[in-house]
N, C-alpha and C. Protein backbone atom coordinates (compact mmCIF):
# COMPACT_ATOMS: atom_id res chain seq x y z
N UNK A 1 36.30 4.34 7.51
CA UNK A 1 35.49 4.64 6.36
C UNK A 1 34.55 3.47 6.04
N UNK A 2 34.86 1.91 6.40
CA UNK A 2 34.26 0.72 5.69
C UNK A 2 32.79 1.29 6.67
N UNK A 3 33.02 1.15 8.22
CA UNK A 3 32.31 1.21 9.50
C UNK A 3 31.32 2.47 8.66
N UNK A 4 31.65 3.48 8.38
CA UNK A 4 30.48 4.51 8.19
C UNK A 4 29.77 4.02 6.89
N UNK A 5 30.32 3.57 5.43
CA UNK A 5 29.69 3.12 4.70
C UNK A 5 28.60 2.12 4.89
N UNK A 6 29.38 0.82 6.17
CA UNK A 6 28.61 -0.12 6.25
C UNK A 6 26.96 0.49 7.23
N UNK A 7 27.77 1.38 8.10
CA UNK A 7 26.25 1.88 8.97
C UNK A 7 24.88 2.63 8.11
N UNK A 8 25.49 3.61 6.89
CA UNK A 8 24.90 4.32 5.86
C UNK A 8 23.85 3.37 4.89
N UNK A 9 24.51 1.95 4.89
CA UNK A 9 23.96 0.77 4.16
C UNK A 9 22.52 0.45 5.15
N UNK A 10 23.21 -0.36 6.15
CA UNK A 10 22.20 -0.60 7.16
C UNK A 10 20.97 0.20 7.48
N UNK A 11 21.49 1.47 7.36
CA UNK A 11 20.23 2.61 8.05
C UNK A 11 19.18 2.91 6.90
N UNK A 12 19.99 2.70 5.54
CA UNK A 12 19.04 2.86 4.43
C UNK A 12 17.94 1.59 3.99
N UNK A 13 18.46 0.33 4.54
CA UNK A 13 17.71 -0.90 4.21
C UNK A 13 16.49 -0.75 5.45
N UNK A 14 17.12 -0.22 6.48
CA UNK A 14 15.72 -0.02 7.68
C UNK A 14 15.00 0.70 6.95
N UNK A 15 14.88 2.01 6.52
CA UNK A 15 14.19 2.99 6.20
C UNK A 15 13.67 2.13 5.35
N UNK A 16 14.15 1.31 4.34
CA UNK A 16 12.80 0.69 3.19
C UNK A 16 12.35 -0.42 3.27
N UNK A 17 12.35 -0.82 4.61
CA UNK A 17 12.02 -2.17 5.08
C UNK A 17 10.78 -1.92 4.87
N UNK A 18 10.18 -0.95 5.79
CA UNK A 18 8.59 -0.83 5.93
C UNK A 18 7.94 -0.81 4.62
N UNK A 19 8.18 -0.29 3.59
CA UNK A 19 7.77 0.22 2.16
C UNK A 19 7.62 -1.16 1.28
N UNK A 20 8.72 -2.10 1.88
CA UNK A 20 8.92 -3.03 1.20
C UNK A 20 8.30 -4.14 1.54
N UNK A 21 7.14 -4.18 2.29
CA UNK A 21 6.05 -5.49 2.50
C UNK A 21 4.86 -4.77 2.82
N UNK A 22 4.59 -3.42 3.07
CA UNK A 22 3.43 -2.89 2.49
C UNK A 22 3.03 -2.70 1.18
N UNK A 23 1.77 -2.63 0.37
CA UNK A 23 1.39 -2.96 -0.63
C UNK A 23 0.37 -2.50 -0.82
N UNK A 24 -0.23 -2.10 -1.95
CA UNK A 24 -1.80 -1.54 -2.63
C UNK A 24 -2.64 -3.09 -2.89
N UNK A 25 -3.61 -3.14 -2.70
CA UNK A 25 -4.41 -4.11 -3.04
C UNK A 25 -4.33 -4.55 -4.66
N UNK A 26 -4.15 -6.07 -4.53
CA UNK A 26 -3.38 -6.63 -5.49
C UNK A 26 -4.35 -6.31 -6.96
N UNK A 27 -5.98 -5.93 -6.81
CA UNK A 27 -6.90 -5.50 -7.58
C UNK A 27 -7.66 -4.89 -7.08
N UNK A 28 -8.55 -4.32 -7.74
CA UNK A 28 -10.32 -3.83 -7.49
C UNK A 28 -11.18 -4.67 -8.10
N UNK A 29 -12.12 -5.51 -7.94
CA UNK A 29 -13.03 -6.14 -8.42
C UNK A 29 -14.38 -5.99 -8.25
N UNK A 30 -14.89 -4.94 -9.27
CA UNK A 30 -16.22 -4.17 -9.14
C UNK A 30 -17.57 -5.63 -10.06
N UNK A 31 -18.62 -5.50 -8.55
CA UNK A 31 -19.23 -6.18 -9.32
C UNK A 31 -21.04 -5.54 -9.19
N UNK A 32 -22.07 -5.77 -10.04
CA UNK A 32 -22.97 -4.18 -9.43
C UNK A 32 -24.45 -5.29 -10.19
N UNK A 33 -25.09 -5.19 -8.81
CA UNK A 33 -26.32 -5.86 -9.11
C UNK A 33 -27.45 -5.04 -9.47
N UNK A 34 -27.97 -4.73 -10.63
CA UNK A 34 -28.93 -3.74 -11.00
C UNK A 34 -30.62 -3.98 -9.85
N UNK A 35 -30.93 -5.85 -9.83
CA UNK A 35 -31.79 -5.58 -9.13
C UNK A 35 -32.01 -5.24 -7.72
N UNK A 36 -30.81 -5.31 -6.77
CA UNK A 36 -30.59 -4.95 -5.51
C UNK A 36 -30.10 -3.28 -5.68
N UNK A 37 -29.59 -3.31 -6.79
CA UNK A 37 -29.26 -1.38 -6.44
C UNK A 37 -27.53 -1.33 -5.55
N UNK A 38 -27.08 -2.70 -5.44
CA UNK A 38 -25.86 -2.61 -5.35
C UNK A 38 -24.37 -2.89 -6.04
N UNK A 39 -23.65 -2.47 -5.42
CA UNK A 39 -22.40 -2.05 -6.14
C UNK A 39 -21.28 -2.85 -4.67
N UNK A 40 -20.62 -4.43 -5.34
CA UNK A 40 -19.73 -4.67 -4.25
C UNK A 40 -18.36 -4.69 -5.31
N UNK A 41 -17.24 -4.16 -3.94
CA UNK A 41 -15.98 -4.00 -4.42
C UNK A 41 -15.35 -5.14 -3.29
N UNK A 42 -14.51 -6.04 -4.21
CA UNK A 42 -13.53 -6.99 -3.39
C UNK A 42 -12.06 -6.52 -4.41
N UNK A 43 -11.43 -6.26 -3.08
CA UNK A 43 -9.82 -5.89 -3.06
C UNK A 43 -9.03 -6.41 -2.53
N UNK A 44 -8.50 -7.92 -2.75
CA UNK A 44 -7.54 -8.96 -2.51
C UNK A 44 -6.14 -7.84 -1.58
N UNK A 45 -6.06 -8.20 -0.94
CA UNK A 45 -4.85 -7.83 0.01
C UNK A 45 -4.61 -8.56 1.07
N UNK A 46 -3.63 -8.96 0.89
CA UNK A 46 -2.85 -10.57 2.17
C UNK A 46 -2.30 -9.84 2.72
N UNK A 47 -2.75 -9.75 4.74
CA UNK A 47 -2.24 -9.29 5.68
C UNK A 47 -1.69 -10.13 6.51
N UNK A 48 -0.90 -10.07 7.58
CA UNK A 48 -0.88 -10.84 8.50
C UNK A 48 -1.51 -10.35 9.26
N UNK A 49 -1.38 -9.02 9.57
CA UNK A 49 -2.32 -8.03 10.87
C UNK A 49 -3.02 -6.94 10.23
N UNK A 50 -4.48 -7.09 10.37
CA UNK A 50 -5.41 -6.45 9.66
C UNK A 50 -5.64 -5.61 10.36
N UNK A 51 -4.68 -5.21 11.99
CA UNK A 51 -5.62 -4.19 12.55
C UNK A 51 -4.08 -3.17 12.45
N UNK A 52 -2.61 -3.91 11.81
CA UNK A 52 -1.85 -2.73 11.33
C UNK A 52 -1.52 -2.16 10.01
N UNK A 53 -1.97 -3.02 9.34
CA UNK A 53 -2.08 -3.30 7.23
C UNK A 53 -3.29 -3.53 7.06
N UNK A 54 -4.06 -2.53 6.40
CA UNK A 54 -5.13 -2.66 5.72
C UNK A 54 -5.69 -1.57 4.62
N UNK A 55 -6.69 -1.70 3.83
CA UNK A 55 -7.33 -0.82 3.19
C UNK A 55 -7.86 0.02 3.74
N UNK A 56 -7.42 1.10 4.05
CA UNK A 56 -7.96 2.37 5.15
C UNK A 56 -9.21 3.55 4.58
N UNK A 57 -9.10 3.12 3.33
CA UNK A 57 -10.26 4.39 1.95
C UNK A 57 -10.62 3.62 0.86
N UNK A 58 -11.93 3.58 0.85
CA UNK A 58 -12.91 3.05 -0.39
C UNK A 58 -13.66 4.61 -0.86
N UNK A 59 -13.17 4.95 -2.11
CA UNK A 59 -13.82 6.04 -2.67
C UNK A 59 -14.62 5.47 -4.15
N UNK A 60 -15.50 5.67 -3.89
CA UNK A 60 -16.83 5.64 -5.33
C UNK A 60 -17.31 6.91 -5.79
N UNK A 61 -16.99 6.45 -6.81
CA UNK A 61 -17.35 7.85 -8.12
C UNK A 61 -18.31 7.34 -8.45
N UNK A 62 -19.61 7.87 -8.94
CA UNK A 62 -20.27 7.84 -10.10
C UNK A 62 -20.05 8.91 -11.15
N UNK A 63 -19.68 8.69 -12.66
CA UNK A 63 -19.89 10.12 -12.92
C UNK A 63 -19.21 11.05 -12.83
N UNK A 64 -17.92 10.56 -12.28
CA UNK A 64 -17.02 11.48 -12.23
C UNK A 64 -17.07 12.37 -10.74
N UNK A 65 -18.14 12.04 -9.59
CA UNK A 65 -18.98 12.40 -8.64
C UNK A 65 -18.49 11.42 -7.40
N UNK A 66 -18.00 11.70 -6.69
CA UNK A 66 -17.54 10.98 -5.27
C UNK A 66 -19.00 10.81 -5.09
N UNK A 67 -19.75 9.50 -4.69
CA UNK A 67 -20.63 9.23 -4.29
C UNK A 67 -20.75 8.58 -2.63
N UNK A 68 -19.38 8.32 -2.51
CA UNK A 68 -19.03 7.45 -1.17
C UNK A 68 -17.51 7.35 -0.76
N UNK A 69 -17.37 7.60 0.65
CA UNK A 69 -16.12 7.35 0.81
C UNK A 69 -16.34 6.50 2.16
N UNK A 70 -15.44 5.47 2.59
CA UNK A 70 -15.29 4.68 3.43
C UNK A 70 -13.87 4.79 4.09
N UNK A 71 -13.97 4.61 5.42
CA UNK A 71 -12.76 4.15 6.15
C UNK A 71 -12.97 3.52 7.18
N UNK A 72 -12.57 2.17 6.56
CA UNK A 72 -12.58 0.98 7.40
C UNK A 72 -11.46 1.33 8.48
N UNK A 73 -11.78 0.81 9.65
CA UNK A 73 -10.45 0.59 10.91
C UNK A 73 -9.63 -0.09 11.01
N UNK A 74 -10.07 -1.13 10.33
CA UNK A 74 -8.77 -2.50 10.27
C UNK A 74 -9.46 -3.02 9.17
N UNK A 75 -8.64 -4.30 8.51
CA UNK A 75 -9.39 -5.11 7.92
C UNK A 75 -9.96 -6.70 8.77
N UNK A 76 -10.75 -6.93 8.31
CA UNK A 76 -11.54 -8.00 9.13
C UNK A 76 -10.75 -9.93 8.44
N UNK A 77 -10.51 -9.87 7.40
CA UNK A 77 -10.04 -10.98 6.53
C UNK A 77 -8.53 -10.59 6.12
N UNK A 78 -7.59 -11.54 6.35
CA UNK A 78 -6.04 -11.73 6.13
C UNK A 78 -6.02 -11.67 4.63
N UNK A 79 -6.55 -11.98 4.01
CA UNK A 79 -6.80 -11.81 2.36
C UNK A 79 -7.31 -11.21 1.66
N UNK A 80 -8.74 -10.46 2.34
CA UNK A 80 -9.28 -9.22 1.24
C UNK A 80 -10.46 -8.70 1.85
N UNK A 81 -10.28 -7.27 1.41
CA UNK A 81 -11.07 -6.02 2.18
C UNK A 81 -12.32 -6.50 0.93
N UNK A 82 -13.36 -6.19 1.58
CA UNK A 82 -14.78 -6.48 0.81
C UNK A 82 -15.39 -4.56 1.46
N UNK A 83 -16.27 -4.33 0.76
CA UNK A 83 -17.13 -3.51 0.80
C UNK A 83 -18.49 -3.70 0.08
N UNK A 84 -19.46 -3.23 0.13
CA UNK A 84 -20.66 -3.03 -0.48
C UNK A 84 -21.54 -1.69 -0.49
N UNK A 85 -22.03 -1.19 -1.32
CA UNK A 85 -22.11 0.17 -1.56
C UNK A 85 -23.43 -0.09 -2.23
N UNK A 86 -24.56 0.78 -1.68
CA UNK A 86 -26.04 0.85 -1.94
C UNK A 86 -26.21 1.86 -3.35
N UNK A 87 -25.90 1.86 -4.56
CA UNK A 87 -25.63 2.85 -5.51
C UNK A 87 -27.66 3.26 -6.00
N UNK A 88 -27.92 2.46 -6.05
CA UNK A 88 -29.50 2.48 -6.60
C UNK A 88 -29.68 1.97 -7.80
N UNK A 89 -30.72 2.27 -8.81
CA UNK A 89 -30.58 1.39 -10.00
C UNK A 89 -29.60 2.63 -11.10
N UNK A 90 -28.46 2.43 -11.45
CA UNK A 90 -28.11 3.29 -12.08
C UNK A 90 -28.35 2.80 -13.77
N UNK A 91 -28.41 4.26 -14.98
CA UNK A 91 -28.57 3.64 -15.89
C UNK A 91 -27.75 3.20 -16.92
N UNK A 92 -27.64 2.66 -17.80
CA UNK A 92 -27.08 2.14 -18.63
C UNK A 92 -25.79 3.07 -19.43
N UNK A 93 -24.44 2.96 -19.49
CA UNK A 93 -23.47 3.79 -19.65
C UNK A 93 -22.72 4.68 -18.71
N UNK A 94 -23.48 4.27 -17.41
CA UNK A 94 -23.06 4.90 -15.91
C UNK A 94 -21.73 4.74 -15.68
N UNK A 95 -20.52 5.43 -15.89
CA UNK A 95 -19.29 5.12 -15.53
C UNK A 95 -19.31 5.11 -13.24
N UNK A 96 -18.85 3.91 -12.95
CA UNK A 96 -18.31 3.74 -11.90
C UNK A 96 -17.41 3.26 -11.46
N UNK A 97 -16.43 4.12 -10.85
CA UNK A 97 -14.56 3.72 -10.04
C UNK A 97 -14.22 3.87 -8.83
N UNK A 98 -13.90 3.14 -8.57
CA UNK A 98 -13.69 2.94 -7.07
C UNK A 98 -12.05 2.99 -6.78
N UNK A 99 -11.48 3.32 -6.33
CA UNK A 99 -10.46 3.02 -5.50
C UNK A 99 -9.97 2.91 -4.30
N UNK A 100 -9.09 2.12 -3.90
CA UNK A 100 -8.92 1.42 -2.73
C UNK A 100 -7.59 1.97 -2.38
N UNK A 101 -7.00 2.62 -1.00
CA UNK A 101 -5.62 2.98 -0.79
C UNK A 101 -5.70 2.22 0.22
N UNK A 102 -4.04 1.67 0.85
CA UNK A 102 -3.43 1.03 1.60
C UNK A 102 -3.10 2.18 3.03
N UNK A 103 -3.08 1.41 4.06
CA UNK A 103 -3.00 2.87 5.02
C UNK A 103 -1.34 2.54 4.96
N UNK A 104 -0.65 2.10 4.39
CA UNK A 104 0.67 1.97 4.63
C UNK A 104 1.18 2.30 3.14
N UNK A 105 1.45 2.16 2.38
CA UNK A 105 1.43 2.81 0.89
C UNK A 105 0.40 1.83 -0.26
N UNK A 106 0.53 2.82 -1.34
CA UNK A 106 0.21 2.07 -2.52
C UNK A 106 -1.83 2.24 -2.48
N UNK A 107 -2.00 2.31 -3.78
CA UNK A 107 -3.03 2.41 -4.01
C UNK A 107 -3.44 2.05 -5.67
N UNK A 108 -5.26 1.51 -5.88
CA UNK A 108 -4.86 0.65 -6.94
C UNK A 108 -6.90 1.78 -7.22
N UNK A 109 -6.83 1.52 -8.52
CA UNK A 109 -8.46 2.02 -8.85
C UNK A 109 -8.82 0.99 -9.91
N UNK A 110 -10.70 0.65 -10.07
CA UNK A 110 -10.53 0.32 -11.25
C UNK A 110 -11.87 0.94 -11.55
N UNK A 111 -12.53 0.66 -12.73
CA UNK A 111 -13.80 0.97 -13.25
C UNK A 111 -14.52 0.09 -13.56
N UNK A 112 -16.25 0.21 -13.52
CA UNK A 112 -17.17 -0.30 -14.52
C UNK A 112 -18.12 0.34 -15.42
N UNK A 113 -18.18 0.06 -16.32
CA UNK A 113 -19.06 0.65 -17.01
C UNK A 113 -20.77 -0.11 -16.67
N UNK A 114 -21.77 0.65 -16.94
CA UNK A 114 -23.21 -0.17 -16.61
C UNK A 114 -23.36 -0.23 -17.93
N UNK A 115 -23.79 -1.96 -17.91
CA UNK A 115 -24.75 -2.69 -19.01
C UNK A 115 -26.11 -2.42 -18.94
């Protein structure tokens, strides 16, 4: 009985091994240049291997409006997925959210409002 409990233990800590050092990007950090017409998102996420852990979907709303979706292949930086997104001059009260999912779990969104 110890032998089957102890194997039941073991087989359950494998199963959440993987779960348990994959991760959602630790933020979204929306930043949006009115005179370029762009919109960059940096999403801090510490990999060791960016071509098996990474940010796999960048989705941009305007508006409540998917304006963009991205899927990167790997990530390029051990520390954080960058994107940049050509939005145009949007106007003033423009809600924009982006979120970022992990191709391994977890997923994080945030918003800006336009000044």
């Amino acid at each position: 009985m110890k032998k089957m409990v102890l194997l039941l233990l073991v087989l359950a800590l494998m199963c959440t091994a993987g779960a348990a050092v994959a991760h959602p990007p630790s933020e979204v950090s929306l930043s949006y240049s009115r005179d370029e017409g762009i919109l960059k998102v940096d999403a801090p996420h510490s990999v060791s291997d960016g071509k098996k852990h990474y940010i796999n979907l960048f989705t941009v709303s305007v508006n409540g409006q998917v304006m963009y979706t991205l899927e990167p292949a790997w990530q390029v930086d051990g520390k954080t997925s960058t994107a940049m997104f050509q939005v145009g001059d949007l106007p003033v009260e423009t809600v924009v959210e982006v979120e970022a999912i992990c191709n391994r779990v977890g997923k994080k969104k945030s918003t800006l409002t336009v000044e």
